[in-house]
N, C-alpha and C. Protein backbone atom coordinates (compact mmCIF):
# COMPACT_ATOMS: atom_id res chain seq x y z
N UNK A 1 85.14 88.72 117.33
CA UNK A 1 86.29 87.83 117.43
C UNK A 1 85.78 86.39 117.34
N UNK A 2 86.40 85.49 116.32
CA UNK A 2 86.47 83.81 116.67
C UNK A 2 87.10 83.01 117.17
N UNK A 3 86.95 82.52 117.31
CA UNK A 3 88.19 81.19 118.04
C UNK A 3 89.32 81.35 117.44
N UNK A 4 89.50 81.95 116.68
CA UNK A 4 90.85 82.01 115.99
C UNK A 4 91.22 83.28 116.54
N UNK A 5 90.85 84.27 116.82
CA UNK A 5 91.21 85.48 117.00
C UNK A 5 90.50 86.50 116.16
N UNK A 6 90.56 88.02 116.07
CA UNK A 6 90.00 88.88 115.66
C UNK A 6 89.97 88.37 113.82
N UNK A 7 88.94 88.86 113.32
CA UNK A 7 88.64 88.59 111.81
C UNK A 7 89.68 90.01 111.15
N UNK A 8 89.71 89.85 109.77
CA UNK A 8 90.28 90.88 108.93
C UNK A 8 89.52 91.39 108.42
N UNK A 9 89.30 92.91 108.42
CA UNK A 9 88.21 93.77 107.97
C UNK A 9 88.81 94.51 106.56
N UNK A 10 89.78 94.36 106.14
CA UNK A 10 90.70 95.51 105.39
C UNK A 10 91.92 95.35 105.61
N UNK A 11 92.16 95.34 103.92
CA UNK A 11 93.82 94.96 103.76
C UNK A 11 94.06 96.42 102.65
N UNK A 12 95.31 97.12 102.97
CA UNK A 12 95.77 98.18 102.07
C UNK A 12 97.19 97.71 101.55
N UNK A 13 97.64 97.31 100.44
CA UNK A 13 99.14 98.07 99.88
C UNK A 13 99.63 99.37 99.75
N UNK A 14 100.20 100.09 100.70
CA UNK A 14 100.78 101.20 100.46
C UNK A 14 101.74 101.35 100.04
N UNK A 15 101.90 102.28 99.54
CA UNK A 15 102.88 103.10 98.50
C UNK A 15 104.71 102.90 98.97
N UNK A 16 104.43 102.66 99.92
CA UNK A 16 106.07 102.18 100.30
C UNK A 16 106.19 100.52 100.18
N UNK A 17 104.76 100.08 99.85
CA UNK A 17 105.12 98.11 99.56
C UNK A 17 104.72 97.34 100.68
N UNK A 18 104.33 98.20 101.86
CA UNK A 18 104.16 97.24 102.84
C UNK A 18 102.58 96.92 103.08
N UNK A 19 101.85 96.42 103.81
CA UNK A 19 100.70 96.06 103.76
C UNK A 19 99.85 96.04 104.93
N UNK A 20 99.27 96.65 105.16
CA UNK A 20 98.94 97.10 106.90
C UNK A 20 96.80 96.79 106.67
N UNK A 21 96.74 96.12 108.02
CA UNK A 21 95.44 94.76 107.75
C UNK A 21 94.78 96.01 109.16
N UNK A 22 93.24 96.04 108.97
CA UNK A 22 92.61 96.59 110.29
C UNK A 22 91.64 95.15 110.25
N UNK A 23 91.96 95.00 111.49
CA UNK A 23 90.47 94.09 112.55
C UNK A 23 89.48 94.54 112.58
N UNK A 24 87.98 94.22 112.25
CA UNK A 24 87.29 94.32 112.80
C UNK A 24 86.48 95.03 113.71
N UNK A 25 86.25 95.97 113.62
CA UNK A 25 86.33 97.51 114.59
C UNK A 25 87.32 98.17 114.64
N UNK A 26 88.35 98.26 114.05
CA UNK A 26 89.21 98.89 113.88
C UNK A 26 88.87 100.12 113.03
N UNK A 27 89.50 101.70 113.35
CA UNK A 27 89.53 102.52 112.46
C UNK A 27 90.45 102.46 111.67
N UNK A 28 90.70 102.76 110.87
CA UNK A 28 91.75 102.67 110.12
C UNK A 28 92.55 101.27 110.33
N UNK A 29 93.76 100.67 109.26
CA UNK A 29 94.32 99.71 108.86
C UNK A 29 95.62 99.92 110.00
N UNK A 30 95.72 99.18 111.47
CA UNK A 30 96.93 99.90 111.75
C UNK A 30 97.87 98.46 112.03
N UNK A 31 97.58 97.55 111.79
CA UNK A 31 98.59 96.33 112.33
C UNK A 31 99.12 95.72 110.62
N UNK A 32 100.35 96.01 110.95
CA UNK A 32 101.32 95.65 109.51
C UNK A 32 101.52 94.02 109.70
N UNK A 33 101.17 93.57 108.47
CA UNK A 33 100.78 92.39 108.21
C UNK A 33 102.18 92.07 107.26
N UNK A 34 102.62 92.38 106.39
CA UNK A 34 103.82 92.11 105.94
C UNK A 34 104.13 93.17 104.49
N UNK A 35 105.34 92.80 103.83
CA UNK A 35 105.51 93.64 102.96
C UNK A 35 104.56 92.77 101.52
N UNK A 36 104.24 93.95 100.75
CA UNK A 36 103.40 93.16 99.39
C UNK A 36 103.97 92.35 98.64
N UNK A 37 105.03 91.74 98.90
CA UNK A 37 105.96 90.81 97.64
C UNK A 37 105.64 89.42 98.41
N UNK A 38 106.26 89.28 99.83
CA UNK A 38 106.14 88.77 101.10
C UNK A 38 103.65 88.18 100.63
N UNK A 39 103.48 88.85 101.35
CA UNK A 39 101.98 88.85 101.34
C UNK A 39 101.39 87.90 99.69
N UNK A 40 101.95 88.35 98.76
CA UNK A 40 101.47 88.23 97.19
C UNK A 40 101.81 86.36 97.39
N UNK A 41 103.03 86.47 97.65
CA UNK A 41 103.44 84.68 97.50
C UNK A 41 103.07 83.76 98.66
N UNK A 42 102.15 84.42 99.95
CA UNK A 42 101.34 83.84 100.88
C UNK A 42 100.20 83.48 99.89
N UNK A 43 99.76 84.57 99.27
CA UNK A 43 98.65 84.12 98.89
C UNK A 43 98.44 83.21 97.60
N UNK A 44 99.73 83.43 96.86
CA UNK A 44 100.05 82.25 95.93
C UNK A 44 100.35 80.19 96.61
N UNK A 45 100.68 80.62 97.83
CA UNK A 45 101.08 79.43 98.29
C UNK A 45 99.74 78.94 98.94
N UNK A 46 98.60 79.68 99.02
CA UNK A 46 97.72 79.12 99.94
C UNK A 46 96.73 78.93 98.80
N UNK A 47 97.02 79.28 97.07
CA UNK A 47 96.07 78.69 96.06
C UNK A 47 96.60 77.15 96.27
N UNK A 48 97.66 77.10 96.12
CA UNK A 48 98.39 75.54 95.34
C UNK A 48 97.97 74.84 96.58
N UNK A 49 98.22 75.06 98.36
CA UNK A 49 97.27 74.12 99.16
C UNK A 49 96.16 73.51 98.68
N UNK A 50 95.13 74.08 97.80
CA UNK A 50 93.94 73.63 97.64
C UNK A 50 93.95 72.99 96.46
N UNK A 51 94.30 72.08 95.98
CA UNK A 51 94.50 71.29 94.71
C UNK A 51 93.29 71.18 94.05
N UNK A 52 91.80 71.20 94.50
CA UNK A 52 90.69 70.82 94.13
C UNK A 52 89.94 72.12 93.65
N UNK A 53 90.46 73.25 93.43
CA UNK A 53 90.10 74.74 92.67
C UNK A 53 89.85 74.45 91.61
N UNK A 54 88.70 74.96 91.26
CA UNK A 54 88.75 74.67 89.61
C UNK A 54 88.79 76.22 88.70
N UNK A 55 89.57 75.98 87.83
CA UNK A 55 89.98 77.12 87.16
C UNK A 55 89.51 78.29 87.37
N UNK A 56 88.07 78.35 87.35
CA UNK A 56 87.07 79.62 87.67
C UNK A 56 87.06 80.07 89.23
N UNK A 57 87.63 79.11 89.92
CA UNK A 57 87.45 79.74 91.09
C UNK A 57 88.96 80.73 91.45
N UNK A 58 89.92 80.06 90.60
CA UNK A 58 91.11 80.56 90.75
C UNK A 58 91.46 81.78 90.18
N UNK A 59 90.73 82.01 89.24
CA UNK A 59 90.78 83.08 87.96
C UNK A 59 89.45 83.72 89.15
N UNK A 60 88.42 83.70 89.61
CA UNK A 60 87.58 84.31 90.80
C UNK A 60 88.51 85.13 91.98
N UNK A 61 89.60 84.14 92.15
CA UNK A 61 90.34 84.49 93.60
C UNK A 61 90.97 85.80 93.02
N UNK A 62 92.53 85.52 91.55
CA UNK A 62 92.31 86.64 91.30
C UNK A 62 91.96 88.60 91.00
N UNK A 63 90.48 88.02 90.64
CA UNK A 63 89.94 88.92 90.30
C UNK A 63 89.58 89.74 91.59
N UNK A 64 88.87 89.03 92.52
CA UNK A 64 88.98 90.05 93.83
C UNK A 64 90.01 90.25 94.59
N UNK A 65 90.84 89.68 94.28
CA UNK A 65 92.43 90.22 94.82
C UNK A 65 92.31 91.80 94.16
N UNK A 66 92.66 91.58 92.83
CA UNK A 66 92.84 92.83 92.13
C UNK A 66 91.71 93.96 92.35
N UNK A 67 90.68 93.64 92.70
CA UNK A 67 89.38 94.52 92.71
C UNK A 67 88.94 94.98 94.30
N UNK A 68 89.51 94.15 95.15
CA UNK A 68 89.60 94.60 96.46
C UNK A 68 90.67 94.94 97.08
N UNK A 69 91.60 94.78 96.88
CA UNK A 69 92.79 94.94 97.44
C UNK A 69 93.43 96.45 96.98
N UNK A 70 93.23 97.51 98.08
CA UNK A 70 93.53 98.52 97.43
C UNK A 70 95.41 98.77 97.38
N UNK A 71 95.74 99.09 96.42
CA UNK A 71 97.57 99.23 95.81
C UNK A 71 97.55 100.97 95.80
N UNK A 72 98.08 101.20 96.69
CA UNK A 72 98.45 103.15 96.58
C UNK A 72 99.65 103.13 96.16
């Protein structure tokens, strides 16, 4: 845990759309974090915060979205 609170170990999209995050020692993914439409435009809104991205890092962000983020 940090000063902020427990870290995110694992994020799943499941098959019904919603999106359920495990902490950090957690077994399995069990605290629902929001639905994937909801979640997708968090994470769109927290590119455009950072005005100073440069293309590759954005087209980077992305790519491990799509490559880590498992979609059932």
């Amino acid at each position: 845990m940090n000063a902020e609170g427990p870290l995110i170990a694992e994020l799943v999209v499941i098959s019904d759309g919603f999106v359920p995050a495990a902490r950090e020692g957690d077994t399995g993914a069990n605290h629902l974090i929001s639905d994937c439409a909801d979640f997708d435009g968090n994470l769109v809104g927290l590119l455009s915060t950072a005005p100073n991205l440069t293309k590759g890092e954005v087209a980077l962000f992305g790519h491990l979205q799509r490559a880590r983020i498992n979609r059932w």
